[in-house]
C-alpha atoms as a PDB file:
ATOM      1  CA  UNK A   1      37.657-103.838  39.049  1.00  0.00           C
ATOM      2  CA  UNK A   2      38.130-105.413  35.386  1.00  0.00           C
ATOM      3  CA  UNK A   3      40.206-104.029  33.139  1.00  0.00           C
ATOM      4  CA  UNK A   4      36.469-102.773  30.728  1.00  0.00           C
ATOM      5  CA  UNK A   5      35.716-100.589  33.576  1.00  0.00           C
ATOM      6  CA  UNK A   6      39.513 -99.004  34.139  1.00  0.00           C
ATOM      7  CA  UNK A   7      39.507 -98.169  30.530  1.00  0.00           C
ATOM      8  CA  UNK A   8      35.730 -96.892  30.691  1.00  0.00           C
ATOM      9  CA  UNK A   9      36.602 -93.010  30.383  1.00  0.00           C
ATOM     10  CA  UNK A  10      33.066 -92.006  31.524  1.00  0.00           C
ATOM     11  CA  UNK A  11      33.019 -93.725  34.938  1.00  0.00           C
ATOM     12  CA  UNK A  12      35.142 -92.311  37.858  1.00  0.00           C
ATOM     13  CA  UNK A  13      36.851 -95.359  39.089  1.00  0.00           C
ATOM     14  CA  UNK A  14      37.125 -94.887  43.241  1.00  0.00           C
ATOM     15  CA  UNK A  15      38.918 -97.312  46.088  1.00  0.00           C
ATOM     16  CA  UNK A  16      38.292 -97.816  49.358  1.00  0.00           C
ATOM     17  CA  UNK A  17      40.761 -96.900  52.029  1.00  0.00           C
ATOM     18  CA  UNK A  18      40.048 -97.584  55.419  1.00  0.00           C
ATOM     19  CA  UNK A  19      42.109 -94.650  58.052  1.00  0.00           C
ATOM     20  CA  UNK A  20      41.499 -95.197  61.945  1.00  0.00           C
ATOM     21  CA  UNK A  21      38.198 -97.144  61.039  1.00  0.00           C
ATOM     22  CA  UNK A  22      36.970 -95.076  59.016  1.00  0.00           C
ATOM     23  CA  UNK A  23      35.835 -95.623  54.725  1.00  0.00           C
ATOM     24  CA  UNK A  24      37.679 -92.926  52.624  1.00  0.00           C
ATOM     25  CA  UNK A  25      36.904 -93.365  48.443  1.00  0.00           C
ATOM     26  CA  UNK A  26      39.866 -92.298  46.541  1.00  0.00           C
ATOM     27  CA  UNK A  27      39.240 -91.514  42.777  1.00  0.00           C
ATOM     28  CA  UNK A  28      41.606 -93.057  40.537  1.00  0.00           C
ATOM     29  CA  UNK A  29      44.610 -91.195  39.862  1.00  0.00           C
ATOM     30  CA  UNK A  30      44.547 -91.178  36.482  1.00  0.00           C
ATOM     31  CA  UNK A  31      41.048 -90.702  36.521  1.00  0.00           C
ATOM     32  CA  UNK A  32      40.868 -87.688  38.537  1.00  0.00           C
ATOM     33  CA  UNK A  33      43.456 -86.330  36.343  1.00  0.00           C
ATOM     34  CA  UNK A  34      41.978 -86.723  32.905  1.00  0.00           C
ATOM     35  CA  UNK A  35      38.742 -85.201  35.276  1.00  0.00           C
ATOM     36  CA  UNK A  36      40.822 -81.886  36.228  1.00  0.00           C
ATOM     37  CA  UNK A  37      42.509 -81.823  32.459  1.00  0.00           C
ATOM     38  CA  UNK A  38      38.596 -81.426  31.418  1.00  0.00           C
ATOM     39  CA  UNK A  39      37.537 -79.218  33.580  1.00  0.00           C
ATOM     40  CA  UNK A  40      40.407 -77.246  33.336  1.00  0.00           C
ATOM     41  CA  UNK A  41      39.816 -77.102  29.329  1.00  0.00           C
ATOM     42  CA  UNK A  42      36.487 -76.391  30.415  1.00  0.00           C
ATOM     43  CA  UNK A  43      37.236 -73.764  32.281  1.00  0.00           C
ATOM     44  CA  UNK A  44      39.467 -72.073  29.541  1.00  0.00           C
ATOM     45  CA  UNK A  45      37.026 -72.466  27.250  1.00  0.00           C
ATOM     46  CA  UNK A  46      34.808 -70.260  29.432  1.00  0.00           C
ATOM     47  CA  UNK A  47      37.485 -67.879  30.590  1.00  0.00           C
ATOM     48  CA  UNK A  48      38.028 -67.244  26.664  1.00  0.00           C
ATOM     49  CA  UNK A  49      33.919 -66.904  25.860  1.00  0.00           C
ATOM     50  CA  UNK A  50      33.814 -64.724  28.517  1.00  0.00           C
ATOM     51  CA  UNK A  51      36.846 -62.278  27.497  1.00  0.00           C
ATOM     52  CA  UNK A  52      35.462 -62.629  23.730  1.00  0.00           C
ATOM     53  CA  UNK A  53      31.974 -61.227  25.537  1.00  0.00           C
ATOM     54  CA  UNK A  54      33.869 -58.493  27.237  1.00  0.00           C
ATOM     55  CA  UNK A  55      35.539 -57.532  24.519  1.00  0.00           C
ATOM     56  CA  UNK A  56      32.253 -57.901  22.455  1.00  0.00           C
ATOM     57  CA  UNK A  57      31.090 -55.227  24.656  1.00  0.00           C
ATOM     58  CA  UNK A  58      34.053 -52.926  25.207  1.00  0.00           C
ATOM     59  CA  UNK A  59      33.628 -52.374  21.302  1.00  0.00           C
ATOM     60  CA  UNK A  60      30.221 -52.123  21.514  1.00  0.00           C
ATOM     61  CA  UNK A  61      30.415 -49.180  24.410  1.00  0.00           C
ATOM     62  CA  UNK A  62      33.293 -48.007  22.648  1.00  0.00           C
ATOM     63  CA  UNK A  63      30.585 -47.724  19.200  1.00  0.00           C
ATOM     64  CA  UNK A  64      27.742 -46.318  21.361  1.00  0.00           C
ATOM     65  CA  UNK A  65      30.175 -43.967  23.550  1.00  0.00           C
ATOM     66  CA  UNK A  66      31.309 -42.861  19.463  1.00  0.00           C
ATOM     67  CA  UNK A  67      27.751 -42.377  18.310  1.00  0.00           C
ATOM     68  CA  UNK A  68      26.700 -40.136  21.535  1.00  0.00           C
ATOM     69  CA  UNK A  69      29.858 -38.181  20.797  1.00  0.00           C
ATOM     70  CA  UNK A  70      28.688 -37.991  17.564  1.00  0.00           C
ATOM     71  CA  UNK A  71      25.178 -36.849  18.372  1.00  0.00           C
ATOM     72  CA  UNK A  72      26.550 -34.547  21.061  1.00  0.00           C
ATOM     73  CA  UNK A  73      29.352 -32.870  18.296  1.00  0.00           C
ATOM     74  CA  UNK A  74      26.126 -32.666  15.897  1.00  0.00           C
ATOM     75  CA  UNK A  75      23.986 -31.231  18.650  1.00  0.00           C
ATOM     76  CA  UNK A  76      26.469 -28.548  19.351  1.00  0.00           C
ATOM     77  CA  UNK A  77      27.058 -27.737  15.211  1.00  0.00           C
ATOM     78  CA  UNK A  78      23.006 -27.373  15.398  1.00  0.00           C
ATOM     79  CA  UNK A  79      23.302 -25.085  18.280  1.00  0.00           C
ATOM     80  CA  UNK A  80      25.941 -23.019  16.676  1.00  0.00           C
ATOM     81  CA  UNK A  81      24.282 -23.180  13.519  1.00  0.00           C
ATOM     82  CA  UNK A  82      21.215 -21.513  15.635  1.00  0.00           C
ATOM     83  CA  UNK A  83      23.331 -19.268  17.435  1.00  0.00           C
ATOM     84  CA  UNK A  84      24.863 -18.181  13.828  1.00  0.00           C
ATOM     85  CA  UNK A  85      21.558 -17.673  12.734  1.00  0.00           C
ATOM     86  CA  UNK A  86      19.995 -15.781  15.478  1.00  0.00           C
ATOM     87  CA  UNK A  87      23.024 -13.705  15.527  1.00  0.00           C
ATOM     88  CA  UNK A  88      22.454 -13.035  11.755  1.00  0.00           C
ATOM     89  CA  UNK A  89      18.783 -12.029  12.027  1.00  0.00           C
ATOM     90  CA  UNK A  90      19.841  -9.769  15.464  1.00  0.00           C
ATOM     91  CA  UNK A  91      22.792  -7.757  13.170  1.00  0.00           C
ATOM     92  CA  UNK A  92      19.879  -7.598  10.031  1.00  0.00           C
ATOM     93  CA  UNK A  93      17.039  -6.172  12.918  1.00  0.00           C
ATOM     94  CA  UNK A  94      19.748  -3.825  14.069  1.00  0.00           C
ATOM     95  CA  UNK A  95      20.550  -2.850  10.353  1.00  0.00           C
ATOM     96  CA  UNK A  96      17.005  -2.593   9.247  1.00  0.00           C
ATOM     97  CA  UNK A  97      16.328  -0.325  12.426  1.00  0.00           C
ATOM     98  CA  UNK A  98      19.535   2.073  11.882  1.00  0.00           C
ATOM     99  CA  UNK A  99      18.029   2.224   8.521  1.00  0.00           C
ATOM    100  CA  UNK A 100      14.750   3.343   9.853  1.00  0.00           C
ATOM    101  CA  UNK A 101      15.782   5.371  12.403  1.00  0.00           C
ATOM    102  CA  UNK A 102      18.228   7.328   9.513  1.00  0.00           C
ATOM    103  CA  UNK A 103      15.217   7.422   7.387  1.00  0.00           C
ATOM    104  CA  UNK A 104      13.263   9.283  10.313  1.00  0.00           C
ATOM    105  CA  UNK A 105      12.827  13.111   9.955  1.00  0.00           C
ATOM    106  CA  UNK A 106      14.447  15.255  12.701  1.00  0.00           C
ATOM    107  CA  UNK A 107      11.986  17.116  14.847  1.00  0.00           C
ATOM    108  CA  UNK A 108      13.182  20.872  12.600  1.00  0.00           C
ATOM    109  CA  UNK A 109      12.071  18.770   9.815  1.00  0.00           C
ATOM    110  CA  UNK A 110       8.575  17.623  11.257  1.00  0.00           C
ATOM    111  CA  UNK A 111       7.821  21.206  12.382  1.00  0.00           C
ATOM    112  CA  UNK A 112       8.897  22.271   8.593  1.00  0.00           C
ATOM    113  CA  UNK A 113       6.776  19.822   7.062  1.00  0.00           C
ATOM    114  CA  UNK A 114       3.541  21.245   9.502  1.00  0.00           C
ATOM    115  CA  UNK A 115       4.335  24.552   8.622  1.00  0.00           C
ATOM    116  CA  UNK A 116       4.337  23.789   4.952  1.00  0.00           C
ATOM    117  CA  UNK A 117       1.042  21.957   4.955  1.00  0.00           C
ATOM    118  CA  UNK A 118      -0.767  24.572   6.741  1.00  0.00           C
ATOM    119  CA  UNK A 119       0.739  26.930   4.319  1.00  0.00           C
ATOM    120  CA  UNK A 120      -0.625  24.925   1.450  1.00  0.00           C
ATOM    121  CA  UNK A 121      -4.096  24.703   2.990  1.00  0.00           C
ATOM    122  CA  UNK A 122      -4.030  28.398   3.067  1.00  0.00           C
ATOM    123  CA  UNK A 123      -3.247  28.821  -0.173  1.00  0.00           C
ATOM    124  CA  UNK A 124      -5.834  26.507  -1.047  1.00  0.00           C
ATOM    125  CA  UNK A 125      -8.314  28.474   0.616  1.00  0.00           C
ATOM    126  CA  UNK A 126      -7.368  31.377  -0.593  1.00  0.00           C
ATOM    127  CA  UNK A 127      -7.626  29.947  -3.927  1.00  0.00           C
ATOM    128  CA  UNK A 128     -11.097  28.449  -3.708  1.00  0.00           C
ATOM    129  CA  UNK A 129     -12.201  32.087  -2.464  1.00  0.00           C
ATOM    130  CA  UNK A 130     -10.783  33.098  -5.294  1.00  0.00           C
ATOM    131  CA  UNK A 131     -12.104  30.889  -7.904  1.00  0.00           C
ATOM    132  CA  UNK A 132     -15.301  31.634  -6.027  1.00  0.00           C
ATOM    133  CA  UNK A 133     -15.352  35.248  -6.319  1.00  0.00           C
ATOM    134  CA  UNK A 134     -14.493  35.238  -9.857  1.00  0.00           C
ATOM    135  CA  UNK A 135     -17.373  32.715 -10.322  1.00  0.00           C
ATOM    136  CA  UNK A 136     -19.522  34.678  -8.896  1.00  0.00           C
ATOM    137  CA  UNK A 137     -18.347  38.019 -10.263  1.00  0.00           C
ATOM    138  CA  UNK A 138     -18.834  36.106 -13.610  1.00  0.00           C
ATOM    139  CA  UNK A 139     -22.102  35.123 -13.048  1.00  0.00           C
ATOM    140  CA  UNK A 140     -23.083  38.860 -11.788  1.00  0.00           C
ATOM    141  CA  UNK A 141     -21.488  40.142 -15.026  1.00  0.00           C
ATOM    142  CA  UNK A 142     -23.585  38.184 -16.882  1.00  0.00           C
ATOM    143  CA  UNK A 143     -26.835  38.488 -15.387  1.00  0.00           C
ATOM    144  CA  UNK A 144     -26.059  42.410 -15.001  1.00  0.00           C
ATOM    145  CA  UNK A 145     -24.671  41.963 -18.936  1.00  0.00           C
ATOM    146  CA  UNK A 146     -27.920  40.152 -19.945  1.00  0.00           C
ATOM    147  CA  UNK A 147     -30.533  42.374 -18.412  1.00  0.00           C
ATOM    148  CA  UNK A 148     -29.286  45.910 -17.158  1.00  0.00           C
ATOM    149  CA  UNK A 149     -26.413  46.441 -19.338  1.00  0.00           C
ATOM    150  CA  UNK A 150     -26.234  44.469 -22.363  1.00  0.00           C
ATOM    151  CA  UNK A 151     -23.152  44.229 -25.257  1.00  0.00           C
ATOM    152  CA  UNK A 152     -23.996  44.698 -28.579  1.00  0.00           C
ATOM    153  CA  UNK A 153     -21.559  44.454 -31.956  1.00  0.00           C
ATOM    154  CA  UNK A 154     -22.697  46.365 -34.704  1.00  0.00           C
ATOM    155  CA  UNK A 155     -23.176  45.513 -38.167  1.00  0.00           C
ATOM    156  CA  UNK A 156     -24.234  47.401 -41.267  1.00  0.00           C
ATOM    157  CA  UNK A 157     -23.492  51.067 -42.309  1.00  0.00           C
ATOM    158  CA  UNK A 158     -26.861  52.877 -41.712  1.00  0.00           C
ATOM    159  CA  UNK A 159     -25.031  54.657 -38.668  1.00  0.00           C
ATOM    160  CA  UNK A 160     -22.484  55.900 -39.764  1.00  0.00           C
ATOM    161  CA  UNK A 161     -19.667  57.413 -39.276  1.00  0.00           C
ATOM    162  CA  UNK A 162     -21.272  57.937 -35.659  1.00  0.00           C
ATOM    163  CA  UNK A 163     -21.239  54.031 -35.465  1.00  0.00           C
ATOM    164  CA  UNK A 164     -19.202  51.869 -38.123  1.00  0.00           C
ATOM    165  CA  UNK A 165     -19.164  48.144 -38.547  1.00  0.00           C
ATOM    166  CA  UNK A 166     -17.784  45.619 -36.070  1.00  0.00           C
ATOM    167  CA  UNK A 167     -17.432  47.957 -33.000  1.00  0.00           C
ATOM    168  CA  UNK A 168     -18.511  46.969 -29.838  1.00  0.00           C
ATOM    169  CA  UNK A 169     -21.152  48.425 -27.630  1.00  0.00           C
ATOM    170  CA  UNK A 170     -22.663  49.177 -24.261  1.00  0.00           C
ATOM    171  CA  UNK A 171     -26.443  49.869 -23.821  1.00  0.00           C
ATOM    172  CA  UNK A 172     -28.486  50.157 -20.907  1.00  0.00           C
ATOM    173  CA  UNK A 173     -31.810  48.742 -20.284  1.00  0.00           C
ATOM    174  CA  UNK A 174     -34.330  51.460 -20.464  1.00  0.00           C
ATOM    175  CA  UNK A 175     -37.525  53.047 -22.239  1.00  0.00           C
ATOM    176  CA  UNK A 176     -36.396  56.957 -21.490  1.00  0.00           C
ATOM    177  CA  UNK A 177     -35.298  58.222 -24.477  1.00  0.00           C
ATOM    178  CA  UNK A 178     -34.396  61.901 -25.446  1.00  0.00           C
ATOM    179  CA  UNK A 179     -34.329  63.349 -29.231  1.00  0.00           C
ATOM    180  CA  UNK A 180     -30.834  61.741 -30.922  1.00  0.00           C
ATOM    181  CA  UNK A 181     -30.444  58.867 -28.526  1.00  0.00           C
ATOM    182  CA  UNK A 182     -29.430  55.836 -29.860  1.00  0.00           C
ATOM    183  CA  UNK A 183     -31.579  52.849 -29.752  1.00  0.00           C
ATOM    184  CA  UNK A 184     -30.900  49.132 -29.909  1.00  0.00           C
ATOM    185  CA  UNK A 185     -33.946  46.559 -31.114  1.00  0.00           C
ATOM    186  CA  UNK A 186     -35.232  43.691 -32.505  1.00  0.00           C
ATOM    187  CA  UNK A 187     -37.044  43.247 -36.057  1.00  0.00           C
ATOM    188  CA  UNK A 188     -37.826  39.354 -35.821  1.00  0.00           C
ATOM    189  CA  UNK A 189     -33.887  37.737 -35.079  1.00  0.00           C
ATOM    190  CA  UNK A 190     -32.184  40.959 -36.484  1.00  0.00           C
ATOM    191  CA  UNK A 191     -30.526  43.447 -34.262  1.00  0.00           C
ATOM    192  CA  UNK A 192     -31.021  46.757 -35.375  1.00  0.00           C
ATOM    193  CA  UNK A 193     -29.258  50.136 -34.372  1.00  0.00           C
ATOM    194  CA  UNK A 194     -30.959  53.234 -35.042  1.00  0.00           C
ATOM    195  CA  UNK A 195     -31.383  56.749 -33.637  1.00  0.00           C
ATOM    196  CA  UNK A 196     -34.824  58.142 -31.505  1.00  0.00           C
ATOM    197  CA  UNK A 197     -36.467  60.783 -33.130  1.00  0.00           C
ATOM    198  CA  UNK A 198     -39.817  61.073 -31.771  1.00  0.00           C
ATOM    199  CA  UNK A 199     -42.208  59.511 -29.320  1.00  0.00           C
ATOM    200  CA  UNK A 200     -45.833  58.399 -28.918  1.00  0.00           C
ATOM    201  CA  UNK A 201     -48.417  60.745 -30.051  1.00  0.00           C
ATOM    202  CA  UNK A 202     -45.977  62.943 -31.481  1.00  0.00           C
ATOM    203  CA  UNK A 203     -45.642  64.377 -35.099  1.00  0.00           C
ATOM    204  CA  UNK A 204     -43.088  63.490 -37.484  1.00  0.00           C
ATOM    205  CA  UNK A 205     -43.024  65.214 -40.984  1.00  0.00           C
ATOM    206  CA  UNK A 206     -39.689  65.261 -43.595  1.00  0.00           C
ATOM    207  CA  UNK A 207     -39.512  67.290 -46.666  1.00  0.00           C
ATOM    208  CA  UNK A 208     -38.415  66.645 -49.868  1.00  0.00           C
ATOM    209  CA  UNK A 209     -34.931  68.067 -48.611  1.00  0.00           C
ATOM    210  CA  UNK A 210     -34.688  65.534 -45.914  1.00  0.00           C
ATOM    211  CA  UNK A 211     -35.571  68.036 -43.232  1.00  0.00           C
ATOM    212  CA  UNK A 212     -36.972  66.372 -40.217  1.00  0.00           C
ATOM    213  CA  UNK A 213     -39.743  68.446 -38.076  1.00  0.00           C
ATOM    214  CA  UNK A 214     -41.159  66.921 -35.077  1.00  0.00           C
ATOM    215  CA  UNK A 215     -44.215  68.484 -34.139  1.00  0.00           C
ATOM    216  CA  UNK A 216     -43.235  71.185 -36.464  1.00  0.00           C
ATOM    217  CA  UNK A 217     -40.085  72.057 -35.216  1.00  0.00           C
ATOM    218  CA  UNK A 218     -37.084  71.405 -37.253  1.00  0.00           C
ATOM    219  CA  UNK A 219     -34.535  68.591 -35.536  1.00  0.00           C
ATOM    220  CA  UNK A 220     -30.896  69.894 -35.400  1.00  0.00           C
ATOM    221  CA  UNK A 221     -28.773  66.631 -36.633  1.00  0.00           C
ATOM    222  CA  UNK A 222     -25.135  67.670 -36.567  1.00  0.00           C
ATOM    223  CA  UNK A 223     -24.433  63.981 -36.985  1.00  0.00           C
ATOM    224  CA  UNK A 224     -25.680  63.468 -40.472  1.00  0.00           C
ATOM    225  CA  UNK A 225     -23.612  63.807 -43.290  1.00  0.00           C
ATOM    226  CA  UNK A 226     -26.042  63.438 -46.093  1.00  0.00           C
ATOM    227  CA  UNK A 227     -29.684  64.288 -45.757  1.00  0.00           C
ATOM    228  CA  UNK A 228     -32.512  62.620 -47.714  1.00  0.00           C
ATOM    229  CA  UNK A 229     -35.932  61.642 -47.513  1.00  0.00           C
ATOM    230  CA  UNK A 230     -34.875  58.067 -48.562  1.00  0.00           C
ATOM    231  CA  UNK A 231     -37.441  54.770 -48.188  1.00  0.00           C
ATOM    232  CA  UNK A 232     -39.979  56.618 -46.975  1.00  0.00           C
ATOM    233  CA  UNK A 233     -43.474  54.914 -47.598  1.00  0.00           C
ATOM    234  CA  UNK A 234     -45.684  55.828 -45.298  1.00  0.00           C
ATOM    235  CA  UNK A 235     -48.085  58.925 -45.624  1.00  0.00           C
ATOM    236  CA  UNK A 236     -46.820  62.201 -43.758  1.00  0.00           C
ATOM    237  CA  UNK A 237     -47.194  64.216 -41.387  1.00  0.00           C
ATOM    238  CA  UNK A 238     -47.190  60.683 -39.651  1.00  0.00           C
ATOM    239  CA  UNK A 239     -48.410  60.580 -35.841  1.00  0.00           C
ATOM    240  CA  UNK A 240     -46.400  58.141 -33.415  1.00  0.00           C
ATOM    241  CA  UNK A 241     -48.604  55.202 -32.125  1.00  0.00           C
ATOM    242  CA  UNK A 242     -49.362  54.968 -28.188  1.00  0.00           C
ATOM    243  CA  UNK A 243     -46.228  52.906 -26.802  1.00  0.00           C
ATOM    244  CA  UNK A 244     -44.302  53.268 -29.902  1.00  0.00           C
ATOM    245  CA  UNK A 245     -41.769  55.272 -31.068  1.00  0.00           C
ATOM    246  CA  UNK A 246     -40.135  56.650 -34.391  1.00  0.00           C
ATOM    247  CA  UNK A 247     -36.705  56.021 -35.030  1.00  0.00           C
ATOM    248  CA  UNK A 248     -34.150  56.757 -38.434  1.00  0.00           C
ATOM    249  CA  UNK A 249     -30.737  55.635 -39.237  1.00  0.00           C
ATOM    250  CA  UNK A 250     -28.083  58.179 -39.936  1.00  0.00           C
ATOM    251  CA  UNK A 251     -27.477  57.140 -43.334  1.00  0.00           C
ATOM    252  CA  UNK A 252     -30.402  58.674 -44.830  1.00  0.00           C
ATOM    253  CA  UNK A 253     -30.680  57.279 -48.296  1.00  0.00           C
ATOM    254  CA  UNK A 254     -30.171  53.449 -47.127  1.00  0.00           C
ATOM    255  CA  UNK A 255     -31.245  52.967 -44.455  1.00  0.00           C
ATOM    256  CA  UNK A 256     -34.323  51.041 -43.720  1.00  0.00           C
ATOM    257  CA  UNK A 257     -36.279  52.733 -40.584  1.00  0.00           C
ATOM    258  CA  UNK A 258     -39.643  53.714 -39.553  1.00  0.00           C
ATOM    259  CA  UNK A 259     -40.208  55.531 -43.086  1.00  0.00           C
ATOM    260  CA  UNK A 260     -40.906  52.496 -44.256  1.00  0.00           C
ATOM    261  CA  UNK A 261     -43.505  49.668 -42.766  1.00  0.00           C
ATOM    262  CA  UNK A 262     -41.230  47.043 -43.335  1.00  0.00           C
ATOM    263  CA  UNK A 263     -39.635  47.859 -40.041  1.00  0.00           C
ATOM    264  CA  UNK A 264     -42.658  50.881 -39.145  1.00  0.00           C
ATOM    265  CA  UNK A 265     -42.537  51.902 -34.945  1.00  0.00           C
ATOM    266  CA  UNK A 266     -41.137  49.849 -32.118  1.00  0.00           C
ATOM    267  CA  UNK A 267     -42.402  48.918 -29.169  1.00  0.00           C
ATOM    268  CA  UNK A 268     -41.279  48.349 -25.605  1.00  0.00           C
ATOM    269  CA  UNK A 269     -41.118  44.540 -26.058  1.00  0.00           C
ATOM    270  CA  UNK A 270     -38.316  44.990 -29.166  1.00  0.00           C
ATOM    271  CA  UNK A 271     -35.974  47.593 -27.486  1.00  0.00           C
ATOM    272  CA  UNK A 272     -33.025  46.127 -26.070  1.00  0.00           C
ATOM    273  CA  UNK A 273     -31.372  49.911 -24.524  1.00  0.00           C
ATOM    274  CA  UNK A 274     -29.942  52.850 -25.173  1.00  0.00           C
ATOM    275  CA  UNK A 275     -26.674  52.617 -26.434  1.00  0.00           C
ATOM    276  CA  UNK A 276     -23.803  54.472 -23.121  1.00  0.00           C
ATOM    277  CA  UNK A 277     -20.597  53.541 -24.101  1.00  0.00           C
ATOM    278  CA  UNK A 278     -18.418  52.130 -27.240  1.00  0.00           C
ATOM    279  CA  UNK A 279     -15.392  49.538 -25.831  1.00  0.00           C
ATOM    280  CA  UNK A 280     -14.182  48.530 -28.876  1.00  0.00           C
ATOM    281  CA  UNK A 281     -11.837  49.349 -31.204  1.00  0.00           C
ATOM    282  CA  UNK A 282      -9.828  51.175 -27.879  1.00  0.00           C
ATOM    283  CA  UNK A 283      -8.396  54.275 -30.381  1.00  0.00           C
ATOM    284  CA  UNK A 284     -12.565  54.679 -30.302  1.00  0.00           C
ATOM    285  CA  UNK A 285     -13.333  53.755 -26.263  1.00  0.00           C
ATOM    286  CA  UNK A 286     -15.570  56.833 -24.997  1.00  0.00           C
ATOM    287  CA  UNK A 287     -19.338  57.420 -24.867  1.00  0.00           C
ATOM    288  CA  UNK A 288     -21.601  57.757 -27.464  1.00  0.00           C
ATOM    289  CA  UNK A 289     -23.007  60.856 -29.158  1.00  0.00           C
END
């Protein structure tokens, strides 16, 4: 062996040493050594990569064993939060229902409040029967009012001082008169208030004196103040029409009767009724005379 291939670093220089007949290759000493110095830096080298890796992942189980503490601190924070919560809505449901159950009416109260609301449909029946029969009582008053017993007001002066102006009147509907009965009828639109003296086919005379004679007998008239022949234009003795009747006003010298054709005889179809009862002024209520 030269000295190029001793000092060749990369070649393993080996001798041969024959023991009891038999070959054994010896490395170099110095060889071998610089061979076990590398591998033993070798070695080191991967000792120390493979404590960095450790380490490497110590940390790295250390960071993930941190984070799933993390996640498992956050999950229970969550879970309290929702525990919080649900406690929170229980205590508001329980509030809410004390509330409601306060605000519910005891079972004296309920039977109250039915007693009070079948008292108030009574009432209101009641009151519609009520505000029924006075309807209806209206109504009757009216109808009875407008054709069996009919309100009059009087105006004028021709009748009194049996009737004076403004008072208020009852007649009742009816053709059956007797002498001095006081009659209610119509000349065109005017209401007219005057008192029966004779009836059809009968004979009515007055003389200059204002002396009335029906069928020649002289009326009694108590009622007349002031007697006169007054307006008279029609020719006398005068005979009553059929269905007709003669009728004066108690105020002799005014007023405007059958003496005179303006108004003449009524009929049936003019006379409202014979005048029953005065209501009004009340120092006055009575029947007529």
């Amino acid at each position: 062996m030269n000295n190029e291939e001793r000092n060749d670093p990369k070649k393993i220089h080996r001798k041969t040493v024959v023991y009891k007949g038999v070959k054994i290759e010896l490395a170099d000493n110095t060889e071998l050594a610089s061979r076990n110095a590398a591998d033993d830096s070798f070695e080191a080298a991967d000792i120390e990569n493979v404590e960095k890796t450790e380490i490497a992942e110590n940390n790295i189980e250390e960071v993930s064993d941190e984070g799933i503490v993390a996640e498992e601190n956050a999950d229970v924070e969550d879970e309290a939060q929702d525990e919080a919560q649900d406690e929170a809505q229980e205590e508001a449901q329980e509030g809410s229902d004390d509330k409601e159950n306060k605000n519910l009416p005891s079972v004296d109260q309920l039977k109250q409040e039915l007693r009070n609301i079948r008292h108030k449909k009574q009432y209101g029946r009641v009151l519609r029967s009520t505000v029924y029969v006075l309807l209806i009582s209206a109504a009757c008053a009216v109808l009875v009012a407008t054709i069996f017993l009919p309100i009059l007001q009087i105006y004028g002066t021709s009748m009194e001082p049996t009737l004076t102006e403004n008072e208020i009147v009852i007649a009742f509907k009816t053709t059956d008169f007797e002498k001095s009965d006081l009659v209610a009828f119509y000349v065109g639109n005017k209401l007219l208030v005057k008192r029966f003296i004779a009836g059809p086919g009968q004979w009515v005379d007055i003389d200059e004196e204002g002396n009335v004679y029906v069928d020649g007998e002289l009326l009694d008239e108590p009622y007349i103040e002031e007697k006169a022949i007054g307006a008279c234009n029609i020719e006398l003795p005068y005979q009553v029409p059929e269905n007709k009747y003669f009728v004066m006003g108690d105020q002799r010298k005014t007023s405007v009767d059958s003496r005179n054709t303006s108004v003449g005889c009524i009929d049936n179809d003019q006379i409202v009724g014979k005048l029953l009862l005065r209501v009004w002024p009340f120092s006055r209520i009575g029947t007529i005379d």
